[in-house]
C-alpha atoms as a PDB file:
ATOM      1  CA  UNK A   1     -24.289  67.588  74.365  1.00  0.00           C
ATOM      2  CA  UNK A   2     -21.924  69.241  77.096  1.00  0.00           C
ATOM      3  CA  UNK A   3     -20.630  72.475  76.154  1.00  0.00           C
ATOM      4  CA  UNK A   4     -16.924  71.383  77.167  1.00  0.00           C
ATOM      5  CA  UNK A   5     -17.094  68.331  74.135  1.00  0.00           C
ATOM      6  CA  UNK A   6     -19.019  70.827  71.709  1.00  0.00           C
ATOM      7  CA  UNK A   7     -16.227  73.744  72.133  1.00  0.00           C
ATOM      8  CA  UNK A   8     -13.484  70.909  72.141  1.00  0.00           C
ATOM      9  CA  UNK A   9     -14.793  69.629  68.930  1.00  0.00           C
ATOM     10  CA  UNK A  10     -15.508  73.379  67.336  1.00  0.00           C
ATOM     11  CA  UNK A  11     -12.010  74.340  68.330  1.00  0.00           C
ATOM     12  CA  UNK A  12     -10.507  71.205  66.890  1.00  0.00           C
ATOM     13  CA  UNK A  13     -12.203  71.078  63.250  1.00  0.00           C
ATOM     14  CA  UNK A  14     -14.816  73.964  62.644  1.00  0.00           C
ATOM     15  CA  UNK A  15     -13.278  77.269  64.233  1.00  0.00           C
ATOM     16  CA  UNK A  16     -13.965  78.914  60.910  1.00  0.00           C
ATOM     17  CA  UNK A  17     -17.397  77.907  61.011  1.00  0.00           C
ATOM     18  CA  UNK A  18     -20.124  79.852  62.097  1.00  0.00           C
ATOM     19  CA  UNK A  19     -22.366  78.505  65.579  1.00  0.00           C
ATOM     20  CA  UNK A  20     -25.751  78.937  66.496  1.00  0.00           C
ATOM     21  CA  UNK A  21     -26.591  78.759  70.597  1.00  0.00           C
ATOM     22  CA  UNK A  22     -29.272  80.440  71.522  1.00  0.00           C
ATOM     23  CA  UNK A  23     -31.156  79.355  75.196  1.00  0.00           C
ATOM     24  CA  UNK A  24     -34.554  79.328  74.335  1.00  0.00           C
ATOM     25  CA  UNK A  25     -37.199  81.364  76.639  1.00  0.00           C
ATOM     26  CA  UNK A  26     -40.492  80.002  77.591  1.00  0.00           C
ATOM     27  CA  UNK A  27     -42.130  82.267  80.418  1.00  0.00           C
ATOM     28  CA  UNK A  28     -39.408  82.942  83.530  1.00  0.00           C
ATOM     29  CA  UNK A  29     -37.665  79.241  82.323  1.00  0.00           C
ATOM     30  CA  UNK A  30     -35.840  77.881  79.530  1.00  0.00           C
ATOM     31  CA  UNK A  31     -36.835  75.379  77.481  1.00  0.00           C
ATOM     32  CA  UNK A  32     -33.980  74.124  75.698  1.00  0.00           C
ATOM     33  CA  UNK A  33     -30.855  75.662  73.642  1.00  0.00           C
ATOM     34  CA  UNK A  34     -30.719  75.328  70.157  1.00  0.00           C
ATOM     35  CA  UNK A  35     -27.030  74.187  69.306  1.00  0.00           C
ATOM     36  CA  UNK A  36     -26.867  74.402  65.304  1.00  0.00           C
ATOM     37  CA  UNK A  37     -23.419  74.672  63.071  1.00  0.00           C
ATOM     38  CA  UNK A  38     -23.813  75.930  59.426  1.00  0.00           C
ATOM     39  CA  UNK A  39     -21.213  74.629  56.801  1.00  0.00           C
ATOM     40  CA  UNK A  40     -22.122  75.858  52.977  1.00  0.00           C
ATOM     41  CA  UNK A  41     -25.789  76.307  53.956  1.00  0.00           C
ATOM     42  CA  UNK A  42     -26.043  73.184  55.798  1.00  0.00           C
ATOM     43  CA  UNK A  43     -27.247  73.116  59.368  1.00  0.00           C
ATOM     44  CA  UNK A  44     -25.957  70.517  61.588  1.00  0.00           C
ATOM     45  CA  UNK A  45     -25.444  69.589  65.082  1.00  0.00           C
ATOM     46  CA  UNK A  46     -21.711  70.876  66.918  1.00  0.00           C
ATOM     47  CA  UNK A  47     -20.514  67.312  66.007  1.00  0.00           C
ATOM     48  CA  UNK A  48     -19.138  65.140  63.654  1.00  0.00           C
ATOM     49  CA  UNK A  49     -20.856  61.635  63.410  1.00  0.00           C
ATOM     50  CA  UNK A  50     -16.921  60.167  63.014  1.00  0.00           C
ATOM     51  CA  UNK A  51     -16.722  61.007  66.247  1.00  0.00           C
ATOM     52  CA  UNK A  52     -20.089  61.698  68.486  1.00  0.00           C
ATOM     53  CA  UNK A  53     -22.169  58.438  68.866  1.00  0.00           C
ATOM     54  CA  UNK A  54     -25.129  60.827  70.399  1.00  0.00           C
ATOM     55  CA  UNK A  55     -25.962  64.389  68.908  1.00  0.00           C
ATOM     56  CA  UNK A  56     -29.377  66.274  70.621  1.00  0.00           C
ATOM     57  CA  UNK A  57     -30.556  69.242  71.812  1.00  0.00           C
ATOM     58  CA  UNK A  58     -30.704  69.882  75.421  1.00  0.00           C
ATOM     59  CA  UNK A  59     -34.475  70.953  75.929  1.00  0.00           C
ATOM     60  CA  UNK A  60     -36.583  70.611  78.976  1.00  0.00           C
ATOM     61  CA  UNK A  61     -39.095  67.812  79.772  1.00  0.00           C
ATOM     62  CA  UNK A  62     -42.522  68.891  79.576  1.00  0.00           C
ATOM     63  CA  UNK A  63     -41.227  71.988  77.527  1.00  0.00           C
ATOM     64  CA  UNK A  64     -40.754  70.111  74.006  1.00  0.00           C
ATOM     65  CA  UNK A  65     -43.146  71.490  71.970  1.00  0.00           C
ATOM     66  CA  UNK A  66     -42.458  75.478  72.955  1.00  0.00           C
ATOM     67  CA  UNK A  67     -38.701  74.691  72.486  1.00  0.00           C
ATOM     68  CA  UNK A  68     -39.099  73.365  68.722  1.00  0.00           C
ATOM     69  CA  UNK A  69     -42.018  75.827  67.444  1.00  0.00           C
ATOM     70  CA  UNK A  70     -39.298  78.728  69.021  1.00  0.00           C
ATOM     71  CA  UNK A  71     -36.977  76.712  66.793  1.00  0.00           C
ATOM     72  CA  UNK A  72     -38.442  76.666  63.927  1.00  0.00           C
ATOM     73  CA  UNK A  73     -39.689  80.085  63.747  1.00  0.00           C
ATOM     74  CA  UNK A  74     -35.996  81.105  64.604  1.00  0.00           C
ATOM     75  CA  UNK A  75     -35.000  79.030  60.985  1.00  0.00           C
ATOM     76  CA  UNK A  76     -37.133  81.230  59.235  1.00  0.00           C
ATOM     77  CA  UNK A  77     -34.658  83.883  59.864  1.00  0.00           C
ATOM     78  CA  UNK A  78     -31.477  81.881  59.051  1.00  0.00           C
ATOM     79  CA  UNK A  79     -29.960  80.943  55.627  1.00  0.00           C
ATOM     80  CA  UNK A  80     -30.142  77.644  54.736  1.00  0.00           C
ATOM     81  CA  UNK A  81     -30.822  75.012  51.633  1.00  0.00           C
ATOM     82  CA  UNK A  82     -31.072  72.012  54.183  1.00  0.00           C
ATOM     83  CA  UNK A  83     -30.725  70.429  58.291  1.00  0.00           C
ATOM     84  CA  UNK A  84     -29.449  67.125  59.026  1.00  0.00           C
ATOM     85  CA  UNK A  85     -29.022  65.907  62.293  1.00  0.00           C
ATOM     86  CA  UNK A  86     -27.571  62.784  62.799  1.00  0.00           C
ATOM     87  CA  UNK A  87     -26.769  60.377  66.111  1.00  0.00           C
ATOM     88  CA  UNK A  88     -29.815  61.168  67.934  1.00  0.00           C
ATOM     89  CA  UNK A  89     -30.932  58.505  70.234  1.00  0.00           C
ATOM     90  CA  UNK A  90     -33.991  56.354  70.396  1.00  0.00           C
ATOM     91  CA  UNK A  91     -36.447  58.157  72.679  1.00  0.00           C
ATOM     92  CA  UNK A  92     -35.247  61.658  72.094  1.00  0.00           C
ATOM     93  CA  UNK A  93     -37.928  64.085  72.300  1.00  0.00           C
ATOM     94  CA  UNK A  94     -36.049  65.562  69.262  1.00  0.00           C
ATOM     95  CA  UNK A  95     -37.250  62.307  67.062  1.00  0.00           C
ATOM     96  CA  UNK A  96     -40.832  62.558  69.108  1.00  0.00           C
ATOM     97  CA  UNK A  97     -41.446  66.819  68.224  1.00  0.00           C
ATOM     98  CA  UNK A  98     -39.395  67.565  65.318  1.00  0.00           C
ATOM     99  CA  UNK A  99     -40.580  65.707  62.540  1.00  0.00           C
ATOM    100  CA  UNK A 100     -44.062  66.557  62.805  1.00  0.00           C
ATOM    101  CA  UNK A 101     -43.466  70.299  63.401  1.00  0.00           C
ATOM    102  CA  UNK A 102     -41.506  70.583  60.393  1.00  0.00           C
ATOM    103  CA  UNK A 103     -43.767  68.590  58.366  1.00  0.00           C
ATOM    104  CA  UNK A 104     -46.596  70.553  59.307  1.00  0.00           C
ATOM    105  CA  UNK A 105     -44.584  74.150  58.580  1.00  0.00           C
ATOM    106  CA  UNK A 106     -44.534  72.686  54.566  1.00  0.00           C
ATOM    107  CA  UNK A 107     -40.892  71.387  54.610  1.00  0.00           C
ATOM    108  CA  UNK A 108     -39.808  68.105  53.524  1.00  0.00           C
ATOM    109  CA  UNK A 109     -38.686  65.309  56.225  1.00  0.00           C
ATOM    110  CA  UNK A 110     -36.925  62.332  56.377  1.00  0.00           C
ATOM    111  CA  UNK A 111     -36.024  59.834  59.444  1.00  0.00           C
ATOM    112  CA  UNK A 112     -33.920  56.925  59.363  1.00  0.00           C
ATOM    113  CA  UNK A 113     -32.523  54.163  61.095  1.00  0.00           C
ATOM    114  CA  UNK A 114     -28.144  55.291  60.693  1.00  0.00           C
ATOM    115  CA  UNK A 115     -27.055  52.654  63.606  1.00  0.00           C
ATOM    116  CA  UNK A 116     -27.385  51.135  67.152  1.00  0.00           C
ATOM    117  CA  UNK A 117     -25.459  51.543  69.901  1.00  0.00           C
ATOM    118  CA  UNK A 118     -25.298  48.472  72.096  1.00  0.00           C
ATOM    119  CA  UNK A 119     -25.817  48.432  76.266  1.00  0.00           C
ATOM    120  CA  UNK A 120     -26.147  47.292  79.675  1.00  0.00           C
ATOM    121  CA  UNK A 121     -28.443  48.076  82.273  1.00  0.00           C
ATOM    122  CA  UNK A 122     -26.098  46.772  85.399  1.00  0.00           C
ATOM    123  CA  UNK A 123     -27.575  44.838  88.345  1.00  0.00           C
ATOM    124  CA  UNK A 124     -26.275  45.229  91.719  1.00  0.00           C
ATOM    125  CA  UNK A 125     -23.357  42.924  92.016  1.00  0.00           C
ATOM    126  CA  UNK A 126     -20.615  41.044  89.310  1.00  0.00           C
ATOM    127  CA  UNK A 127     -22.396  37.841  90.064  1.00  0.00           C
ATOM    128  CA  UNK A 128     -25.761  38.908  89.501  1.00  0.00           C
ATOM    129  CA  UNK A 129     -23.740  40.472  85.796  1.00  0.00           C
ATOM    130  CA  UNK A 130     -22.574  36.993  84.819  1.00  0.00           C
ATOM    131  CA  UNK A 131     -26.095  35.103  85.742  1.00  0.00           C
ATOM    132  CA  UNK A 132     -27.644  37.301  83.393  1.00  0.00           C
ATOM    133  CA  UNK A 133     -25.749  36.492  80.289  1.00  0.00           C
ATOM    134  CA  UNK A 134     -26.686  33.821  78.210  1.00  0.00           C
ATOM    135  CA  UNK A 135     -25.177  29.874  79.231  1.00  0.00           C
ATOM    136  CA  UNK A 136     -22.889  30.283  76.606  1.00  0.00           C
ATOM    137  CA  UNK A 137     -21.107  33.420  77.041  1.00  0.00           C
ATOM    138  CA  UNK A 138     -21.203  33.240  80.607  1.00  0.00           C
ATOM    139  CA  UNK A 139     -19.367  29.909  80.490  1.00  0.00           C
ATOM    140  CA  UNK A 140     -16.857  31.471  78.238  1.00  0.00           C
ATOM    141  CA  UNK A 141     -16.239  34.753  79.834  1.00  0.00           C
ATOM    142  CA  UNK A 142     -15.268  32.972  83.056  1.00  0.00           C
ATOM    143  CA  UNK A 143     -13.236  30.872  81.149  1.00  0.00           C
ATOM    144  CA  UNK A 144     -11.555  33.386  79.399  1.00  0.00           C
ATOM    145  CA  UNK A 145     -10.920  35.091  82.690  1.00  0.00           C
ATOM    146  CA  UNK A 146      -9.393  32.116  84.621  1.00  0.00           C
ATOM    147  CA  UNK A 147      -6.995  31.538  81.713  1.00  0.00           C
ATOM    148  CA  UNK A 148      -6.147  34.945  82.057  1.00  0.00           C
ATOM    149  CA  UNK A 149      -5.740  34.774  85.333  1.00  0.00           C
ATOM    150  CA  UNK A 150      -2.929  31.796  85.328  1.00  0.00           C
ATOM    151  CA  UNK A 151      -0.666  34.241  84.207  1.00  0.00           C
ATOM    152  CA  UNK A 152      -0.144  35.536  86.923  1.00  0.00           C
ATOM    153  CA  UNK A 153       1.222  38.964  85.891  1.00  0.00           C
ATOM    154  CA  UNK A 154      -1.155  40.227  84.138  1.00  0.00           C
ATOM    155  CA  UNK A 155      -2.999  42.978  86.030  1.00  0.00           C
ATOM    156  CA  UNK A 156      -5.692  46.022  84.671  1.00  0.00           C
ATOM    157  CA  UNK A 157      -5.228  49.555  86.125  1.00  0.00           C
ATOM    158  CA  UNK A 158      -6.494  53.149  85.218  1.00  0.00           C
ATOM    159  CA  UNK A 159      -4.393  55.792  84.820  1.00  0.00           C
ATOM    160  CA  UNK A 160      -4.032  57.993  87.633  1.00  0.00           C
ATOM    161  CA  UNK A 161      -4.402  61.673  85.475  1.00  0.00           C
ATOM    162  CA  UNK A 162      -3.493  64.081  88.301  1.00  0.00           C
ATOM    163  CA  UNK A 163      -0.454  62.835  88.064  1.00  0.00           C
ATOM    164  CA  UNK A 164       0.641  61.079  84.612  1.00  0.00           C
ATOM    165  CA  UNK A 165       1.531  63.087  81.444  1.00  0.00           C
ATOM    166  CA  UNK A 166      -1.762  63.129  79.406  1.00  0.00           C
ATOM    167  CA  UNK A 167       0.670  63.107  75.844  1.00  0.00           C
ATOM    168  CA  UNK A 168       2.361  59.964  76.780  1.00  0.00           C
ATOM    169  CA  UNK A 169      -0.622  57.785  78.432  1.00  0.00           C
ATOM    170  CA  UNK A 170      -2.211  58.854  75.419  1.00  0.00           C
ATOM    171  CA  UNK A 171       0.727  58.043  72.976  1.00  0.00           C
ATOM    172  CA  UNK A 172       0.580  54.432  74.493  1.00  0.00           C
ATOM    173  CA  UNK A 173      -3.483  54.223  73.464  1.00  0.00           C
ATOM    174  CA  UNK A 174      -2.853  55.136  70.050  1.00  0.00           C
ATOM    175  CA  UNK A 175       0.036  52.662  69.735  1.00  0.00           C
ATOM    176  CA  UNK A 176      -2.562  49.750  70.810  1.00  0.00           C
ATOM    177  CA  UNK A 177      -5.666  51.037  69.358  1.00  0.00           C
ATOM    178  CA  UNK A 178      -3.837  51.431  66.035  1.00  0.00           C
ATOM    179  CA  UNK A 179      -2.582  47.444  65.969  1.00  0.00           C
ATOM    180  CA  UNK A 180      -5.526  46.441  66.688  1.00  0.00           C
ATOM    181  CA  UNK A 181      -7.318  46.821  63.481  1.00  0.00           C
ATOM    182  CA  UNK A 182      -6.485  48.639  60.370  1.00  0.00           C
ATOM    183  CA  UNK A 183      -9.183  50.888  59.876  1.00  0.00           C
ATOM    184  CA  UNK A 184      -8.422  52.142  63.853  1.00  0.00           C
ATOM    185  CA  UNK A 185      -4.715  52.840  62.136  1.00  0.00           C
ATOM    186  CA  UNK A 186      -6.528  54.853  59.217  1.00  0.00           C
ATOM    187  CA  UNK A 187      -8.536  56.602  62.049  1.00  0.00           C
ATOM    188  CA  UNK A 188      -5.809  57.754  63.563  1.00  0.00           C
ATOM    189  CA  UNK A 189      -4.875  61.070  61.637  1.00  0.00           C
ATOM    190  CA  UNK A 190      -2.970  63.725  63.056  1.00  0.00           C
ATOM    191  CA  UNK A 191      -6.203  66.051  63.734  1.00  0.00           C
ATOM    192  CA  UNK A 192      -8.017  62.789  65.747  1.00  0.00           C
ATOM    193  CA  UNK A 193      -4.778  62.018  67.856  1.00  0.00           C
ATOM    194  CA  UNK A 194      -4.639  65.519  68.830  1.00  0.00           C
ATOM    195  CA  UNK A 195      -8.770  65.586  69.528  1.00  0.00           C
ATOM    196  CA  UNK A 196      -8.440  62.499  71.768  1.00  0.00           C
ATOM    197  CA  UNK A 197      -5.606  64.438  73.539  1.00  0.00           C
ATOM    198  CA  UNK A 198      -7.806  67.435  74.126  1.00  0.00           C
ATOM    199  CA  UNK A 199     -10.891  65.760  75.495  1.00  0.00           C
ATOM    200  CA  UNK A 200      -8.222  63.628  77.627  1.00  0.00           C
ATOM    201  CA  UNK A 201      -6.857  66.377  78.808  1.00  0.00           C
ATOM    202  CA  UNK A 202      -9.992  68.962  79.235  1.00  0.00           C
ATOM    203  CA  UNK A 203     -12.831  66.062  80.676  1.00  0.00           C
ATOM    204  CA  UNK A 204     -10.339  63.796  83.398  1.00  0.00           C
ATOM    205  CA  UNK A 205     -10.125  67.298  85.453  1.00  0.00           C
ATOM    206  CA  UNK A 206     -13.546  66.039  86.616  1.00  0.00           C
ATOM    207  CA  UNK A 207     -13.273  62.617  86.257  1.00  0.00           C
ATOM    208  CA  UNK A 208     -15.245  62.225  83.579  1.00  0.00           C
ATOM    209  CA  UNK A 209     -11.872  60.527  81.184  1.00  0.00           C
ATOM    210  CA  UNK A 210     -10.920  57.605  82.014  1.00  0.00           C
ATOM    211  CA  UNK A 211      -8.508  55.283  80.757  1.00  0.00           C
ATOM    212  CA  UNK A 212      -7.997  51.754  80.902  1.00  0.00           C
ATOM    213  CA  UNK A 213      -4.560  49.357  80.492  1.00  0.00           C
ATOM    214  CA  UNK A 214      -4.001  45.822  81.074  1.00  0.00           C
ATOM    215  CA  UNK A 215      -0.800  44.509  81.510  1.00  0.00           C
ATOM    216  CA  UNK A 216       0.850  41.161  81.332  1.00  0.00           C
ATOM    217  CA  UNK A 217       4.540  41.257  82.410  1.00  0.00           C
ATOM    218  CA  UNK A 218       5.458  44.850  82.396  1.00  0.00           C
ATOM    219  CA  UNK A 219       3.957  45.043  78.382  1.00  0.00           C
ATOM    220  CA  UNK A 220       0.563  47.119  77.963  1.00  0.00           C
ATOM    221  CA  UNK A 221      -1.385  44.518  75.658  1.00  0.00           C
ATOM    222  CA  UNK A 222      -4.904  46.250  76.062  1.00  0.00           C
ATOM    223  CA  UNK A 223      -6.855  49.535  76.616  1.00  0.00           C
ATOM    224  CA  UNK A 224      -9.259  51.262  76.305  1.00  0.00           C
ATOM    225  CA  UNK A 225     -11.466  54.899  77.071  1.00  0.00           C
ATOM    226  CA  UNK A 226     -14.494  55.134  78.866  1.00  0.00           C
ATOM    227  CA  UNK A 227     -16.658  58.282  79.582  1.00  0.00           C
ATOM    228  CA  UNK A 228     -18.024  58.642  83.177  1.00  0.00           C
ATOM    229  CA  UNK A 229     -21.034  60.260  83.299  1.00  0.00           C
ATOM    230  CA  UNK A 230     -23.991  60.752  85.686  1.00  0.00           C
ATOM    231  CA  UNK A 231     -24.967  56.989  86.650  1.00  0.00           C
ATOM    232  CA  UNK A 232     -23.472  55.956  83.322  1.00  0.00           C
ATOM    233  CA  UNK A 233     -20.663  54.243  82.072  1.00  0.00           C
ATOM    234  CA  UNK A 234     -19.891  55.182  78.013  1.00  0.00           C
ATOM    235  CA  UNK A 235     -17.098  52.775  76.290  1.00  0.00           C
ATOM    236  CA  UNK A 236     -15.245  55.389  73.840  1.00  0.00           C
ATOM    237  CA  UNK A 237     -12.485  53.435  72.034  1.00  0.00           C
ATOM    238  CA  UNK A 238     -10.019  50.832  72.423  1.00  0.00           C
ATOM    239  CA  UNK A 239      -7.058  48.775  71.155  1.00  0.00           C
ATOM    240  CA  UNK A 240      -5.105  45.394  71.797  1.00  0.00           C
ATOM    241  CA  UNK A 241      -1.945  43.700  70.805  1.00  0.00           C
ATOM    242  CA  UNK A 242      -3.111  41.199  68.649  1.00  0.00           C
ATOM    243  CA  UNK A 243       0.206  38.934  69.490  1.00  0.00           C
ATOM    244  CA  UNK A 244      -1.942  38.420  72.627  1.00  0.00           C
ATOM    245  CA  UNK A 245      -5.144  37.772  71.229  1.00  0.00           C
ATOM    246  CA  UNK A 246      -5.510  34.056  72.397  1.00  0.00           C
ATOM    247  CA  UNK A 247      -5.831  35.084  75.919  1.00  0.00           C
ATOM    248  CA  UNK A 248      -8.753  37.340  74.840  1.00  0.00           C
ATOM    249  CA  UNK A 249      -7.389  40.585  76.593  1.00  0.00           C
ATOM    250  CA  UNK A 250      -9.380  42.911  74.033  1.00  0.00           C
ATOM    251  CA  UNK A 251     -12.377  41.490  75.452  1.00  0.00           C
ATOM    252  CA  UNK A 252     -11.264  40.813  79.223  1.00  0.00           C
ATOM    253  CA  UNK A 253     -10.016  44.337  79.018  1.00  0.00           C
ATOM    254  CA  UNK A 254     -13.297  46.164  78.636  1.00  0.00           C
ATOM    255  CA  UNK A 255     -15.568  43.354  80.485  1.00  0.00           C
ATOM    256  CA  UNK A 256     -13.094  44.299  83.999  1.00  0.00           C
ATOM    257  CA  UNK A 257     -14.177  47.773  82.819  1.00  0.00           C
ATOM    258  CA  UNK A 258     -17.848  46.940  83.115  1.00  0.00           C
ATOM    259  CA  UNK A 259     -17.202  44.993  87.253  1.00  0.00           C
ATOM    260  CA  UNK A 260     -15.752  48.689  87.637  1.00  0.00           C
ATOM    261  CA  UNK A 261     -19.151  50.438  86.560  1.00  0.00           C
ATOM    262  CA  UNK A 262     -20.871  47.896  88.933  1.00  0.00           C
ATOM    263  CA  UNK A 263     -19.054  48.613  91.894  1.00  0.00           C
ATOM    264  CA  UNK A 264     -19.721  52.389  91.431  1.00  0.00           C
ATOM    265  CA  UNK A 265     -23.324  51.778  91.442  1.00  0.00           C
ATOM    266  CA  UNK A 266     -23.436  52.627  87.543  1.00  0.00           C
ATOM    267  CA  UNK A 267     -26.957  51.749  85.881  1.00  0.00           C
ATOM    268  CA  UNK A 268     -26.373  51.671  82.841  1.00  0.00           C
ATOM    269  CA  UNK A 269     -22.886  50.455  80.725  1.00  0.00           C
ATOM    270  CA  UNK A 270     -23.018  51.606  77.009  1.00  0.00           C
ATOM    271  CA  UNK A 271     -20.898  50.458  74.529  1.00  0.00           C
ATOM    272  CA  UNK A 272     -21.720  52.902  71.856  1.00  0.00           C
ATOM    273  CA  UNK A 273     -22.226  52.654  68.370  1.00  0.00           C
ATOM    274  CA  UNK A 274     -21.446  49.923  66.332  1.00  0.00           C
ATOM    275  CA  UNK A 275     -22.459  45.880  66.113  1.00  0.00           C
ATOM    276  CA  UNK A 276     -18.791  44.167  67.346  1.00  0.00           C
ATOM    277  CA  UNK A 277     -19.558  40.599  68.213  1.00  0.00           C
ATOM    278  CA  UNK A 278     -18.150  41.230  71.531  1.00  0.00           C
ATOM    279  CA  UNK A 279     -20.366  43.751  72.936  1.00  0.00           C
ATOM    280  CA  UNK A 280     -23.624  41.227  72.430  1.00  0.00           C
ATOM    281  CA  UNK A 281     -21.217  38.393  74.389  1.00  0.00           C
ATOM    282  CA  UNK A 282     -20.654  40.630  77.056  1.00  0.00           C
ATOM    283  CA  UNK A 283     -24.453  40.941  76.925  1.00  0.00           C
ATOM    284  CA  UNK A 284     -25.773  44.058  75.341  1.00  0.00           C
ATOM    285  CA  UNK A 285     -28.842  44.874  73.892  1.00  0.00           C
ATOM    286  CA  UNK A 286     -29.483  47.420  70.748  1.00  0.00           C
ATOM    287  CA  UNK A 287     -30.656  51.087  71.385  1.00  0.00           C
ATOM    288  CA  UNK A 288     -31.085  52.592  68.361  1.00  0.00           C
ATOM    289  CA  UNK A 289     -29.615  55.637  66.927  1.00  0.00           C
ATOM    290  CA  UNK A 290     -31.427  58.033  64.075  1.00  0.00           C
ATOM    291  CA  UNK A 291     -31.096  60.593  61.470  1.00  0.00           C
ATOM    292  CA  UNK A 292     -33.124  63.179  60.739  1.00  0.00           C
ATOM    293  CA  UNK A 293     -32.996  65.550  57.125  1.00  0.00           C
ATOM    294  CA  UNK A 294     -35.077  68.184  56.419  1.00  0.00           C
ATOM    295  CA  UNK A 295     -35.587  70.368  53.476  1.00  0.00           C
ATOM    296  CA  UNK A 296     -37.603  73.100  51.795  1.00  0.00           C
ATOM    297  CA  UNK A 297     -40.403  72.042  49.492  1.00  0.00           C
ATOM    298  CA  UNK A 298     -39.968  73.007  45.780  1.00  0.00           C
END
């Protein structure tokens, strides 16, 4: 919901389109801003679901219900045949306001269920992390880490982006994240390469980019980006060399991601949409994620 991943986005694949941000007044304080994109009479969200796990509005607490009647009243003066907003998470006020509002205005309204995105509310110390898995997985994830560790060459770093060359760091993701599965490869378009490069490039100026290797040897095997924001810790992407995948680096790679979120004092590690196997190994529970349509009544 940042303004710097909206107007990277815009820029990127809807310049032509036309925008809707408006702050929304209520007294001497805003509420909220309505954020709205309109493509061939459709109202959306600045976003693309390919690519945004989470799509809101930013609005106030304790100032939902002025921020979506000013909404609403504002779509009575826009062109439109019908809204959806997708990727907006479980306990959005959005999801608590908006339905019921519209419903009660005379349009039509659906809600759905579109996904989860799985996560980790992180304790104080690694320890306490692996104690709170399941027998199982935290039998195996050690495991998996001392065999990994009797290479001894392997080693995980992040890259350093006041000084490396954002085009080639990034070059090096794409080669990994595109062997590691095939629709990652199909992903990959020109247009989404160059995206990645721009948020790379626009949000590790304040930190907020941040990307991942492992090595073994001198050979990159495993990577992958993670969003640092507020107390949180947001897994993007990744790849792997699957020539490596016995020693279980696509894993390893993001769970030494995850000991790095606990010694910042992160609370909360989120892996983002989608149901991987991995992510509920490493511990994660399902938040879910919902659409919302909305339509005029005959």
């Amino acid at each position: 919901m940042t303004p710097d991943w909206q107007y990277i986005w815009w820029n990127r694949f809807a310049a032509d389109k036309e925008v809707i941000i408006e702050p929304v007044q209520s007294g001497h304080n805003v509420s909220g801003i309505v954020t709205l994109l309109r493509k061939s009479n459709i109202l959306t969200f600045i976003g693309n679901s390919d690519v945004f796990d989470y799509m809101d509005f930013p609005v106030v607490s304790g100032m939902e219900e002025d921020f979506y009647r000013y909404l609403f009243n504002r779509l009575g003066a826009i062109e439109w045949d019908e809204i959806l907003l997708e990727s907006i998470p479980e306990g959005s006020p959005t999801l608590e306001f908006l339905p019921d509002i519209a419903r009660k205005e005379n349009y039509c309204v659906s809600v759905f269920e579109s996904d989860v995105t799985p996560f980790l509310e992180l304790p104080h110390h690694w320890d306490e992390y692996l104690s709170g898995l399941r027998k199982k997985d935290r039998h195996e994830l050690r495991r998996k880490l001392r065999r990994l560790e009797t290479q001894g060459d392997f080693r995980q770093f992040e890259v350093d982006f006041t000084s490396a060359d954002v085009q080639s760091e990034m070059s090096e993701f794409f080669v990994l994240m595109a062997k590691s599965a095939s629709y990652k490869e199909q992903f990959l378009t020109d247009d989404n390469k160059a995206f990645f490069v721009d948020i790379a490039t626009k949000l590790s100026v304040n930190g907020q980019f941040r990307l991942f290797f492992m090595e073994i040897g001198s050979e990159r095997v495993a990577c992958c980006i993670c969003f640092d924001y507020g107390n949180d810790m947001f897994l993007y992407n990744s790849g792997y060399n699957p020539e490596f995948s016995p020693l279980s680096i696509g894993l390893l790679n993001k769970a030494l991601t995850i000991d790095v979120a606990i010694s910042e004092k992160k609370s909360e590690y989120n892996f983002l949409r989608g149901t991987e196997r991995y992510k509920y190994h490493l511990g994660a529970e399902d938040r879910k994620v919902f659409d919302i349509k909305i339509g005029r009544k005959e």
